[in-house]
Protein backbone atom coordinates (compact mmCIF):
# COMPACT_ATOMS: atom_id res chain seq x y z
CA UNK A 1 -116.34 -53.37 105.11
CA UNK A 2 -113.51 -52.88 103.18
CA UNK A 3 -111.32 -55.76 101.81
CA UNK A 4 -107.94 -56.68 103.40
CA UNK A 5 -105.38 -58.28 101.25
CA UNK A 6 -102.40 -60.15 103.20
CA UNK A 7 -98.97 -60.35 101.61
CA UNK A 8 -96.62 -63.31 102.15
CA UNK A 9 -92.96 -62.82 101.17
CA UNK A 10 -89.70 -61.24 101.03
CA UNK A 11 -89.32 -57.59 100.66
CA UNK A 12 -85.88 -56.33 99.32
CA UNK A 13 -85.13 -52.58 99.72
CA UNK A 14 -82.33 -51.53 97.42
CA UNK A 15 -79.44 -49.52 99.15
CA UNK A 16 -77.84 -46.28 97.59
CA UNK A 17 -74.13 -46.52 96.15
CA UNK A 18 -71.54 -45.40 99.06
CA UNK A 19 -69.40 -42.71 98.30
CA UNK A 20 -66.12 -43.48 96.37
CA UNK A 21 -62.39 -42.22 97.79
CA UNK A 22 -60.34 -41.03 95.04
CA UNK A 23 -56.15 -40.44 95.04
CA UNK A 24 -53.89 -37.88 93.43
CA UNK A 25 -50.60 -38.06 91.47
CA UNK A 26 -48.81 -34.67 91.34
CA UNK A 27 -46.14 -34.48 88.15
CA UNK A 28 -43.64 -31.86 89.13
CA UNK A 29 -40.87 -30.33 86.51
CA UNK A 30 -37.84 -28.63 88.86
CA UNK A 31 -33.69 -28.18 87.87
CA UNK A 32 -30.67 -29.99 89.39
CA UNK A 33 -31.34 -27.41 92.37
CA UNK A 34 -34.99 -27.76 92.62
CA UNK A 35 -36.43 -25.10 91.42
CA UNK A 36 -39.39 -25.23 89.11
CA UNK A 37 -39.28 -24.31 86.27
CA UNK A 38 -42.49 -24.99 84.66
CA UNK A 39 -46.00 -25.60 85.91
CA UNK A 40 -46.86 -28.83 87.61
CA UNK A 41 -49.49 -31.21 86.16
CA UNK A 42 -52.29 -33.57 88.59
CA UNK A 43 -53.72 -36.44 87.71
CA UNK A 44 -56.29 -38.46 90.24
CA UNK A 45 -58.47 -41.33 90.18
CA UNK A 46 -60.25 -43.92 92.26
CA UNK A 47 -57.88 -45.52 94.56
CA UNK A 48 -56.97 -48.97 93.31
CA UNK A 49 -57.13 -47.76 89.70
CA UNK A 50 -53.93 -47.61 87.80
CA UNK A 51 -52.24 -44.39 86.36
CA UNK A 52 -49.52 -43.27 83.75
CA UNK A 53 -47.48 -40.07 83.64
CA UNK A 54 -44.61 -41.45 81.77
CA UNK A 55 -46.53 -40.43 78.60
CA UNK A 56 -45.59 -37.64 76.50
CA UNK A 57 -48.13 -35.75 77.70
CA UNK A 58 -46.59 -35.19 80.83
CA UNK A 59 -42.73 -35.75 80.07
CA UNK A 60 -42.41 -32.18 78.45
CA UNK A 61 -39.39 -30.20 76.54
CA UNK A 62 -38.65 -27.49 78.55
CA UNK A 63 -36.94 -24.88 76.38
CA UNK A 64 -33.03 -24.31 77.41
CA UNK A 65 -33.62 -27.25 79.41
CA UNK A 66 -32.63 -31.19 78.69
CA UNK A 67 -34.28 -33.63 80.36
CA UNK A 68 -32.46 -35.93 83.04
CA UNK A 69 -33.94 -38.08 84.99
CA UNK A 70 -37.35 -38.76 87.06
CA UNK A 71 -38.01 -39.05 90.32
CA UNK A 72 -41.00 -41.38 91.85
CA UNK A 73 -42.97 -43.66 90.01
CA UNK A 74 -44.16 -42.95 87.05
CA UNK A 75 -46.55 -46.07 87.08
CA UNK A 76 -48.74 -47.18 89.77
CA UNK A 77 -52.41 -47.44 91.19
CA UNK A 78 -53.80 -44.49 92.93
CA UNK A 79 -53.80 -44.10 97.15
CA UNK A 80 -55.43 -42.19 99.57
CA UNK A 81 -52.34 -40.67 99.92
CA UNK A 82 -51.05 -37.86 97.47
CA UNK A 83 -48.32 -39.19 95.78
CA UNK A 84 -45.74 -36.71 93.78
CA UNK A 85 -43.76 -37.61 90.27
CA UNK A 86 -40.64 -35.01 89.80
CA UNK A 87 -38.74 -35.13 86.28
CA UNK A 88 -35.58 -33.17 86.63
CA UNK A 89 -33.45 -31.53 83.82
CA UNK A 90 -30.46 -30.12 83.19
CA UNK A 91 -30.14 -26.11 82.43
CA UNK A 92 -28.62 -25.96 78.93
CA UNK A 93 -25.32 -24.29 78.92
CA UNK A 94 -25.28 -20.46 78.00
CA UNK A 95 -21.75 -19.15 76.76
CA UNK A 96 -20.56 -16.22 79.12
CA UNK A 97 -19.24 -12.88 77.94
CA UNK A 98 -15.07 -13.39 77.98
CA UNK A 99 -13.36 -11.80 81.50
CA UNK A 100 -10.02 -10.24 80.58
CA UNK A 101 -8.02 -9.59 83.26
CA UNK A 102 -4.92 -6.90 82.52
CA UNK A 103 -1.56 -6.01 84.32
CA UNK A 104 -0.49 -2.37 84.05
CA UNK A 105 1.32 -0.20 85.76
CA UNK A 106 -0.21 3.24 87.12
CA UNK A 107 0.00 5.09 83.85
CA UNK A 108 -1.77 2.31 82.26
CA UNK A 109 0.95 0.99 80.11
CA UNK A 110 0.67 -3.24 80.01
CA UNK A 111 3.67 -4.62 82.20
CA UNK A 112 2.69 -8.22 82.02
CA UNK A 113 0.59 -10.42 79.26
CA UNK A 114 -3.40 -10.33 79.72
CA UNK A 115 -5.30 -13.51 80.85
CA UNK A 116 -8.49 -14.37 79.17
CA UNK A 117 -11.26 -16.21 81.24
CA UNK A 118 -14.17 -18.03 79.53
CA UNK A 119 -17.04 -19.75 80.88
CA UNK A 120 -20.82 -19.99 81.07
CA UNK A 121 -23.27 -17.80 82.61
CA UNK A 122 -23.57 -18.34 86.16
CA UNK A 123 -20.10 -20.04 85.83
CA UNK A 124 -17.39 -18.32 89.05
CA UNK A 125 -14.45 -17.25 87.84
CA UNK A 126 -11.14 -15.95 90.05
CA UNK A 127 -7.96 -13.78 88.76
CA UNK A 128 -4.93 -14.17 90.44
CA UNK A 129 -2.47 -11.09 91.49
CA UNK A 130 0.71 -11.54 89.55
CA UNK A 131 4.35 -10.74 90.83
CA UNK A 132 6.04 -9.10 88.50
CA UNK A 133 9.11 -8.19 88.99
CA UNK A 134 10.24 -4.41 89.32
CA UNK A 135 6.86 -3.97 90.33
CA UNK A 136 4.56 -3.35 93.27
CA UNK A 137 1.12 -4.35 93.58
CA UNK A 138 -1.37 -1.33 94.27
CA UNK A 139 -4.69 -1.99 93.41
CA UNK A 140 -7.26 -4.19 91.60
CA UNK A 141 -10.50 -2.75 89.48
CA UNK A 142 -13.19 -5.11 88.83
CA UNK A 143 -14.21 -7.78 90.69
CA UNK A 144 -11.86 -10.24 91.50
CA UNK A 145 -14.04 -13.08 92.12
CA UNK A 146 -17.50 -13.03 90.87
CA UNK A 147 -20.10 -14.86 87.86
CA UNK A 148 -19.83 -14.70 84.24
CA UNK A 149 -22.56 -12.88 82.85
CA UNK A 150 -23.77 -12.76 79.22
CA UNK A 151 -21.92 -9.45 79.29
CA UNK A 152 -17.81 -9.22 78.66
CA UNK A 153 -16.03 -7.97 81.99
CA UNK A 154 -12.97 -6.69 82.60
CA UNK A 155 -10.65 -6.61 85.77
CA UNK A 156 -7.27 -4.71 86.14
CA UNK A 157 -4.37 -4.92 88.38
CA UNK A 158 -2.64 -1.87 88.64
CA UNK A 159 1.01 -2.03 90.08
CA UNK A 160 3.24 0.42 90.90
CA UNK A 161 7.41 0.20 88.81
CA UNK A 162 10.30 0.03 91.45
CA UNK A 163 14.11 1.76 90.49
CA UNK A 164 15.50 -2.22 91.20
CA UNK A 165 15.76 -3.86 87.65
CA UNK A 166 17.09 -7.70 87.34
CA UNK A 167 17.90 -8.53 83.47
CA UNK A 168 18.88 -12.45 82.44
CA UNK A 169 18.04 -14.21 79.24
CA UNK A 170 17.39 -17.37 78.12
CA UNK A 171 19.74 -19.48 75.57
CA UNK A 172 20.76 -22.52 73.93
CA UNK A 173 23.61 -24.86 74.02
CA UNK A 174 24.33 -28.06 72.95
CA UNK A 175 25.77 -31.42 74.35
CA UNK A 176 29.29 -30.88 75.53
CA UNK A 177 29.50 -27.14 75.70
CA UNK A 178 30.56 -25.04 78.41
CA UNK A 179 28.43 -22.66 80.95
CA UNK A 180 28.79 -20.92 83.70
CA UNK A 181 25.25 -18.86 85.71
CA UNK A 182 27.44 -15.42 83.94
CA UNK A 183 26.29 -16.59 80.79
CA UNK A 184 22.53 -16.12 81.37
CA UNK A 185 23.15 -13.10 83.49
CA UNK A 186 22.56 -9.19 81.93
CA UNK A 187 22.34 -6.39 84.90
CA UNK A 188 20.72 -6.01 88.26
CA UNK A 189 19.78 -2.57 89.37
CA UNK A 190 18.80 -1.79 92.90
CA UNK A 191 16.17 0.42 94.41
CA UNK A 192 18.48 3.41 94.68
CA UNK A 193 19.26 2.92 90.51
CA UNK A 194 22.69 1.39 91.30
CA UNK A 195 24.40 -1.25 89.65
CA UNK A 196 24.19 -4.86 91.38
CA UNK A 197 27.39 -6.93 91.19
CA UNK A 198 26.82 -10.57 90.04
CA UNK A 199 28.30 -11.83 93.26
CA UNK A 200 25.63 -10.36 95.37
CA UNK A 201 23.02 -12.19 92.67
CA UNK A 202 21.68 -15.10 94.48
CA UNK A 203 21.68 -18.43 91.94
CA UNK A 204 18.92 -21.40 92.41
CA UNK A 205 19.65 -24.23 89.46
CA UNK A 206 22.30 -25.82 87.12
CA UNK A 207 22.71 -26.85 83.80
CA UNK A 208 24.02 -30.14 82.97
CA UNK A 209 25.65 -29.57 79.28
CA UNK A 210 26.42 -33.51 79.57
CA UNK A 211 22.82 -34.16 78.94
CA UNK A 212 20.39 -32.61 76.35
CA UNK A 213 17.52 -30.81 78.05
CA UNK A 214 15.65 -27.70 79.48
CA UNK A 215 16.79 -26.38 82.44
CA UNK A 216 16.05 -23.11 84.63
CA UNK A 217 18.32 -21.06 86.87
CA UNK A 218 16.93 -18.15 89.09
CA UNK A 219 18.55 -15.20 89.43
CA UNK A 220 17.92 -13.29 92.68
CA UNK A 221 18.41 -10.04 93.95
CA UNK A 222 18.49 -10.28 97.82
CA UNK A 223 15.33 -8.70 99.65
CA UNK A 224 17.66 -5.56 100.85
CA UNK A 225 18.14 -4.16 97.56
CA UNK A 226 14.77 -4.34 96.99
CA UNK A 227 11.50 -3.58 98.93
CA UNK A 228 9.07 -6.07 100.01
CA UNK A 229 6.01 -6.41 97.97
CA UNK A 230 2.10 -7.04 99.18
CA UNK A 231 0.83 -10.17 98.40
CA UNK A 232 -2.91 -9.96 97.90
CA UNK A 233 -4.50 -12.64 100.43
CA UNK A 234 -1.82 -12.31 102.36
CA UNK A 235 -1.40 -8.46 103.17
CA UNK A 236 0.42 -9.20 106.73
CA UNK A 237 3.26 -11.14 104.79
CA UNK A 238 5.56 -9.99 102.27
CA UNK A 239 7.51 -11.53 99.41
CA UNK A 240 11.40 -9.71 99.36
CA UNK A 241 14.05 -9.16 96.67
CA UNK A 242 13.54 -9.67 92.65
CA UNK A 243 13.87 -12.72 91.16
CA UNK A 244 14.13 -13.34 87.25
CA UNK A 245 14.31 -17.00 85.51
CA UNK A 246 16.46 -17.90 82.39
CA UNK A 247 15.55 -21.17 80.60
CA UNK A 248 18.74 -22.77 79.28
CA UNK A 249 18.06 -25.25 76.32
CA UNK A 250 20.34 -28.32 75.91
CA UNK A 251 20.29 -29.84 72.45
CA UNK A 252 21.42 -33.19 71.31
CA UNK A 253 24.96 -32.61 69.62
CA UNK A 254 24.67 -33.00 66.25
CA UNK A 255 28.67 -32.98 65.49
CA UNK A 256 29.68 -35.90 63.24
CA UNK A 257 33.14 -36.99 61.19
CA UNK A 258 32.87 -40.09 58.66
CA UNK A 259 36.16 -40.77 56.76
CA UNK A 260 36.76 -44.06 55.65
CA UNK A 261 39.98 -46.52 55.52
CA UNK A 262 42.23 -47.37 52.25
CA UNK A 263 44.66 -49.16 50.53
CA UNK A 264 47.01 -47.54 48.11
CA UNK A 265 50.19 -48.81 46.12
CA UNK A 266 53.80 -47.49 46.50
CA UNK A 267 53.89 -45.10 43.77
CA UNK A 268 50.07 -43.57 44.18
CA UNK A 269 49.00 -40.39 44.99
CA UNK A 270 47.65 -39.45 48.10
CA UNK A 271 45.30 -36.38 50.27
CA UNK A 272 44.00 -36.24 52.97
CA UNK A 273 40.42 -35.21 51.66
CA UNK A 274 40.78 -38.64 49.70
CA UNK A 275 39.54 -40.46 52.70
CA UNK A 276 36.79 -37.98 54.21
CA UNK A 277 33.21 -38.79 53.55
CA UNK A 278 31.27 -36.30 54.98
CA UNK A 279 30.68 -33.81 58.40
CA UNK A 280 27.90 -31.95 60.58
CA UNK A 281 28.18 -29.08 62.93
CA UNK A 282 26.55 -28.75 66.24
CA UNK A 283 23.79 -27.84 64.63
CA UNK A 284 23.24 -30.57 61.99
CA UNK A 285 24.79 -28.83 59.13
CA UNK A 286 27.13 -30.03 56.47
CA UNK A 287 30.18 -28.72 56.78
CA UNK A 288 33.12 -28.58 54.05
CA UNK A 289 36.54 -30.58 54.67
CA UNK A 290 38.13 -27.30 55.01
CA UNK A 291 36.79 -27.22 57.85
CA UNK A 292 38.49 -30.51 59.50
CA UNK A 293 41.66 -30.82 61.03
CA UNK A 294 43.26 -33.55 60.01
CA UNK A 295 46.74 -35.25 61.89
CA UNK A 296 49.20 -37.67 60.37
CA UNK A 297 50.62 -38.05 56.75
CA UNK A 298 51.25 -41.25 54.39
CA UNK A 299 54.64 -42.14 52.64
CA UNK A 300 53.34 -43.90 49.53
CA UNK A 301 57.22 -44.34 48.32
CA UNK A 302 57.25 -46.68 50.95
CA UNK A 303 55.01 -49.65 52.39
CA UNK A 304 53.17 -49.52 55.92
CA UNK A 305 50.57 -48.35 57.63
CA UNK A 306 49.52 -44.95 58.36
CA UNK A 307 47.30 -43.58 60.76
CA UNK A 308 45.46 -40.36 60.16
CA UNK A 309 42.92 -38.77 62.74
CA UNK A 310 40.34 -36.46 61.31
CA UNK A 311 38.94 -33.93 63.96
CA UNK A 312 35.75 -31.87 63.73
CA UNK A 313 34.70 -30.08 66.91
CA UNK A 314 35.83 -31.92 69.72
CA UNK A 315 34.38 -34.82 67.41
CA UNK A 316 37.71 -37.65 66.37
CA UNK A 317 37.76 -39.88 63.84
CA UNK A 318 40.74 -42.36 62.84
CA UNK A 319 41.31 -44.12 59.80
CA UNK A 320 44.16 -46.65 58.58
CA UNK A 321 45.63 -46.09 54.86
CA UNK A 322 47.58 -49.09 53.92
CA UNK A 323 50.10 -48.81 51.30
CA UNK A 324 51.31 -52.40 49.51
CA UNK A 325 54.60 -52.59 47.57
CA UNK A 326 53.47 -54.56 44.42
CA UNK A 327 55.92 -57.17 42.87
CA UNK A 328 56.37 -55.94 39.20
CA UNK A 329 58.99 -56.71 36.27
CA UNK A 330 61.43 -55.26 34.06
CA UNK A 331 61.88 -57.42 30.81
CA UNK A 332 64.94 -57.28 28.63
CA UNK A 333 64.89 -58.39 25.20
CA UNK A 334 68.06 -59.15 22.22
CA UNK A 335 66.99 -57.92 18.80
CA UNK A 336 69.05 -57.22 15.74
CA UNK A 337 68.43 -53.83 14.18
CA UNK A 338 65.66 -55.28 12.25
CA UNK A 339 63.74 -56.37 15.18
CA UNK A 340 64.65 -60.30 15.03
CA UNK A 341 64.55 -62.05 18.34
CA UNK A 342 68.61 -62.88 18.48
CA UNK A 343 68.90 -64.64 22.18
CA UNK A 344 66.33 -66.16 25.03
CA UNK A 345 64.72 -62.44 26.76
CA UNK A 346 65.44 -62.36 30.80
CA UNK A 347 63.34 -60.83 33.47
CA UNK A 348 64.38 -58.54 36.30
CA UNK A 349 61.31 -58.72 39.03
CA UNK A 350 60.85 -56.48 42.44
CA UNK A 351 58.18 -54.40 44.85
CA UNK A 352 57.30 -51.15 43.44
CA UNK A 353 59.79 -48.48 44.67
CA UNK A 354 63.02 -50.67 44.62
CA UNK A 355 66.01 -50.37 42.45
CA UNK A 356 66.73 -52.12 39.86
CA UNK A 357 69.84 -52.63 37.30
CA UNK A 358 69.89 -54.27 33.76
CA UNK A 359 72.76 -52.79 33.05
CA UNK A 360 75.61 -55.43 33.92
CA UNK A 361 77.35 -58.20 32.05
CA UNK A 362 74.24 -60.84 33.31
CA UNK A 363 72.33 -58.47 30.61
CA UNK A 364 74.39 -57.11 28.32
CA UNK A 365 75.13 -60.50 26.13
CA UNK A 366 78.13 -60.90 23.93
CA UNK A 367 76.39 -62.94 21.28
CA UNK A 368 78.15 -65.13 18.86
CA UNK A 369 77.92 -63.54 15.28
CA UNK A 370 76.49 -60.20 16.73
CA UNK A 371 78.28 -56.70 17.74
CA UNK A 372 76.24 -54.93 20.55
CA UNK A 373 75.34 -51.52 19.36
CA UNK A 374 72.52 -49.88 22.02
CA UNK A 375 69.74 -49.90 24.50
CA UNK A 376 66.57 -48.59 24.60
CA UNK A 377 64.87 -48.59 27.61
CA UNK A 378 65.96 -47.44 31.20
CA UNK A 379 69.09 -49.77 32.30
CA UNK A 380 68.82 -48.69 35.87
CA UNK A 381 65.32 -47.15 37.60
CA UNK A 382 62.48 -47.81 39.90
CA UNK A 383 59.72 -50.86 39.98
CA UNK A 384 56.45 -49.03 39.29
CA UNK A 385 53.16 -50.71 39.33
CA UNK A 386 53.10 -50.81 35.64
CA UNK A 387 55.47 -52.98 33.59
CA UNK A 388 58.98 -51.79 32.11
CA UNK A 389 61.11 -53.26 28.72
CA UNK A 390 64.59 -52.65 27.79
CA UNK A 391 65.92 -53.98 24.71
CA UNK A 392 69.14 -54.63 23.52
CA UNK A 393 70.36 -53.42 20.09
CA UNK A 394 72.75 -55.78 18.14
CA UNK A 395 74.70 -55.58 14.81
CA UNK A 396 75.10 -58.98 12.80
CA UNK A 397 78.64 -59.06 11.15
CA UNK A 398 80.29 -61.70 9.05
CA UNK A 399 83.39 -63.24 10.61
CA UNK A 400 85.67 -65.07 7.37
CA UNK A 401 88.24 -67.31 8.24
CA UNK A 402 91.34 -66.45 5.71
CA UNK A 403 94.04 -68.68 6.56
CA UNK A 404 95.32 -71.50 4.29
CA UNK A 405 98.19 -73.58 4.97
CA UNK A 406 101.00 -74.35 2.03
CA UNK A 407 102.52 -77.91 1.68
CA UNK A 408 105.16 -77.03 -1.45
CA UNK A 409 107.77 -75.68 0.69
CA UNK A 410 109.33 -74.65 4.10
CA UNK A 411 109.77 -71.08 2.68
CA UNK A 412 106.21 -71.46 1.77
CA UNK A 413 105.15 -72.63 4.63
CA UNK A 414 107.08 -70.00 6.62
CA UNK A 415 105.26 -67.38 4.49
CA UNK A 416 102.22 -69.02 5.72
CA UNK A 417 102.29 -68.24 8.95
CA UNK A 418 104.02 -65.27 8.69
CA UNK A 419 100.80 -63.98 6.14
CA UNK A 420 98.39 -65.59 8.38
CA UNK A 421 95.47 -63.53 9.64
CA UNK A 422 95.61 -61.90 12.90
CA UNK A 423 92.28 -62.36 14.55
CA UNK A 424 90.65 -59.63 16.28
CA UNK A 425 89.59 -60.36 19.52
CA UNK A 426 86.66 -59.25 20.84
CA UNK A 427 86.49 -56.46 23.33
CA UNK A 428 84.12 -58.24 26.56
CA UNK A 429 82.31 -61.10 27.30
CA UNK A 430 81.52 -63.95 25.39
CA UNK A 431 82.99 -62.78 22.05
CA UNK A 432 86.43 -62.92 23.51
CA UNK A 433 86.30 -65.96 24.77
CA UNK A 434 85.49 -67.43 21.16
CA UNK A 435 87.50 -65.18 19.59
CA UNK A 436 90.91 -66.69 22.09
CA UNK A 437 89.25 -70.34 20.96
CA UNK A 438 89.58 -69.36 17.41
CA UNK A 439 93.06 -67.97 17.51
CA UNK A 440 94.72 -71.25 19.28
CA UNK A 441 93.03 -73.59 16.81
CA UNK A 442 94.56 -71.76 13.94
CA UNK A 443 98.07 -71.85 15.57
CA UNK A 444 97.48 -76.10 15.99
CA UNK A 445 96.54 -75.55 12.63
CA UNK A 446 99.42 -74.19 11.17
CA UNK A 447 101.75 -75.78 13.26
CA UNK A 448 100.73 -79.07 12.11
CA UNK A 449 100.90 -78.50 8.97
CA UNK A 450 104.48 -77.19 9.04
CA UNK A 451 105.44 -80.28 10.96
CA UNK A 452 103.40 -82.44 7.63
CA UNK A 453 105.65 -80.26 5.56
CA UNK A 454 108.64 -80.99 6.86
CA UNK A 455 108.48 -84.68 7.48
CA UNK A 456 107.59 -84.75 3.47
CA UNK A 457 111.18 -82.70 2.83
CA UNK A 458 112.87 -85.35 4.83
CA UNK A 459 111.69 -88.37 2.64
């Protein structure tokens, strides 16, 4: 009989693991338009478990390529669902070959300055169909509209010359000047090689010569002189006539005139260059005073005021040149012959350029003891600004009194005054007057001593 054994308890039965999901992150690497351009990068793990592709080893430098931006998260946990990570650049810039687009006429000569285009590869560029005038448009080589390429390109409008011809030019005035549309104006030539007169030249513009500035006038040959011309892009319309621009330059007017006021004496000198300073042309240039015009004169032998304008261009300037009569003096002095102050001086004043006259009896003294013998010095004259001195000249005589009464007899006394002196008289002035003073006191004299004389006989 075989043994049982009996078992009393709990029995555990360990389970096998259940399968684990797992996610996916994708890391893409695409340009601004999308498209990749390098290969794309996974990453997966159990979902609920973190990731990272914001390391360096999956933000990569792509080669002619800067990095911009990312899109999606570049941190997370993983999902059931596949989850994508994009990081976008930027295509570096490559420089384009140069597009140069030319303007000649069917033999190939140049008829209007080239244009030069520049941009990078993959860059569109456009050229644009000039009008030129005394041309027609015929053709284009090259493509008009198109990329740049790392290659240079060239495109070429080719235009056919008309017989019409329209000629201005462009000029310069300045401020104040005069112009008329003529100015600017050289020939117009229509198709059949004939001259143009200006009046059939339409005008579009003015200049204002009041203001400094650039202006431009059009000159226009009306559309029957000249045939219509194809406008590219617009091959149903056309654009008529010939029309030419002139570009009139207005410049600030430089012109200037400084002169400057004065004040002179009577007497001075004066010009008329003595009160210019200085003068510019139109163009800012010194100029010489021969160059101004100058109106007006001064008087300096007489005092006033003078106005004189000084003209330069168009360009006035007025100054005032006062001219002052100064008092002055003529001085007249009494010397003997050696010099010797002989009598009190006197002094003659006035305004420069008046008379004067020293030469009467209230200056030429008779002087007691003294014979007047000349001048020196200018009697009669002017008043100038400087100072003047006449002298008088005088002779010193001796004048002896000789008469002496007799008391012995009547005879005697008879003989007395028939021997008596004669006194001289002076010639002028105050010497005669003495001299007449003189005589009649010798007369009392005598006369009273005959009457002593003859009371004495009687006794």
């Amino acid at each position: 009989m075989k043994n049982k054994i009996y078992f009393s308890g709990t029995v555990i039965q360990p389970l096998e693991d259940a399968p684990t999901a797992t996610g996916t992150v994708k890391v893409n690497y695409i340009d601004e338009q999308g498209n990749e351009i390098s290969s794309s990068q996974s990453v997966s793990g159990s979902v609920g478990e973190n990731y990272d592709v914001g390391t360096d080893q999956y933000k990569l430098d792509i080669r002619g390529y800067t990095f911009k931006e990312i899109q999606g998260n570049v941190t997370g946990t993983f999902s059931e669902q596949p989850q994508n990570v994009s990081y976008v650049y930027s295509k570096n810039p490559v420089v384009g070959g140069d597009v140069t687009v030319k303007y000649v006429d069917t033999e190939g000569n140049k008829i209007s300055d080239d244009i030069v285009k520049t941009g990078n590869v993959g860059d569109v560029y456009t050229t644009d169909q000039k009008i030129i005038d005394a041309h027609t448009f015929q053709e284009v080589k090259g493509n008009a509209s198109v990329t740049f390429t790392e290659q240079a390109q060239n495109v070429t409008y080719i235009y056919s010359k008309n017989k019409a011809e329209l000629k201005v030019h462009d000029s310069d005035l300045y401020v104040g000047d005069t112009w008329t549309a003529f100015d600017n104006f050289d020939e117009a030539i229509n198709q059949e090689g004939e001259e143009v007169d200006f009046k059939d030249i339409e005008i579009n513009g003015n200049v204002d010569t009041s203001r400094a500035g650039v202006y431009e006038v059009k000159y226009r040959i009306i559309p029957e002189y000249i045939p219509p011309r194809i406008v590219q892009g617009n091959e149903g319309g056309t654009a008529g006539g010939m029309t030419k621009t002139a570009t009139i330059t207005v410049h600030e007017n430089k012109t200037s005139i400084v002169a400057k006021d004065s004040t002179l004496n009577v007497g001075d000198t004066w010009n008329a260059k003595d009160n210019f300073i200085s003068a510019t042309n139109k163009y800012g240039t010194t100029i010489e005073f021969s160059d101004i015009i100058t109106s007006g004169s001064v008087d300096t032998t007489k005092a006033g005021k003078y106005e004189i304008t000084y003209i330069n261009n168009g360009i006035s300037k007025m100054v005032t040149v006062v001219v002052i009569a100064l008092n002055n003096s003529v001085s007249v002095h009494y010397q003997d012959e050696q010099g010797n102050k002989i009598s009190s001086s006197q002094s003659v004043s006035g305004n420069v350029g008046e008379a004067y006259d020293v030469s009467t009896d209230r200056y030429k003294l008779d002087i007691p003891g003294y014979t007047f013998k000349e001048v020196k010095g200018n009697v009669t004259g002017s008043f100038t600004s400087k100072a003047q001195t006449v002298t008088y000249i005088y002779s010193n005589k001796n004048t002896k009194d000789d008469v002496t009464p007799s008391s012995s007899s009547n005879d005697e006394l008879d003989a007395s005054v028939k021997t008596a002196p004669e006194t001289k008289l002076p010639e002028t002035g105050f010497n005669n007057s003495l001299s007449i003073i003189l005589m009649i006191a010798g007369l009392v004299t005598i006369l009273l001593s005959l009457f002593m004389g003859r009371k004495q006989l009687k006794k």
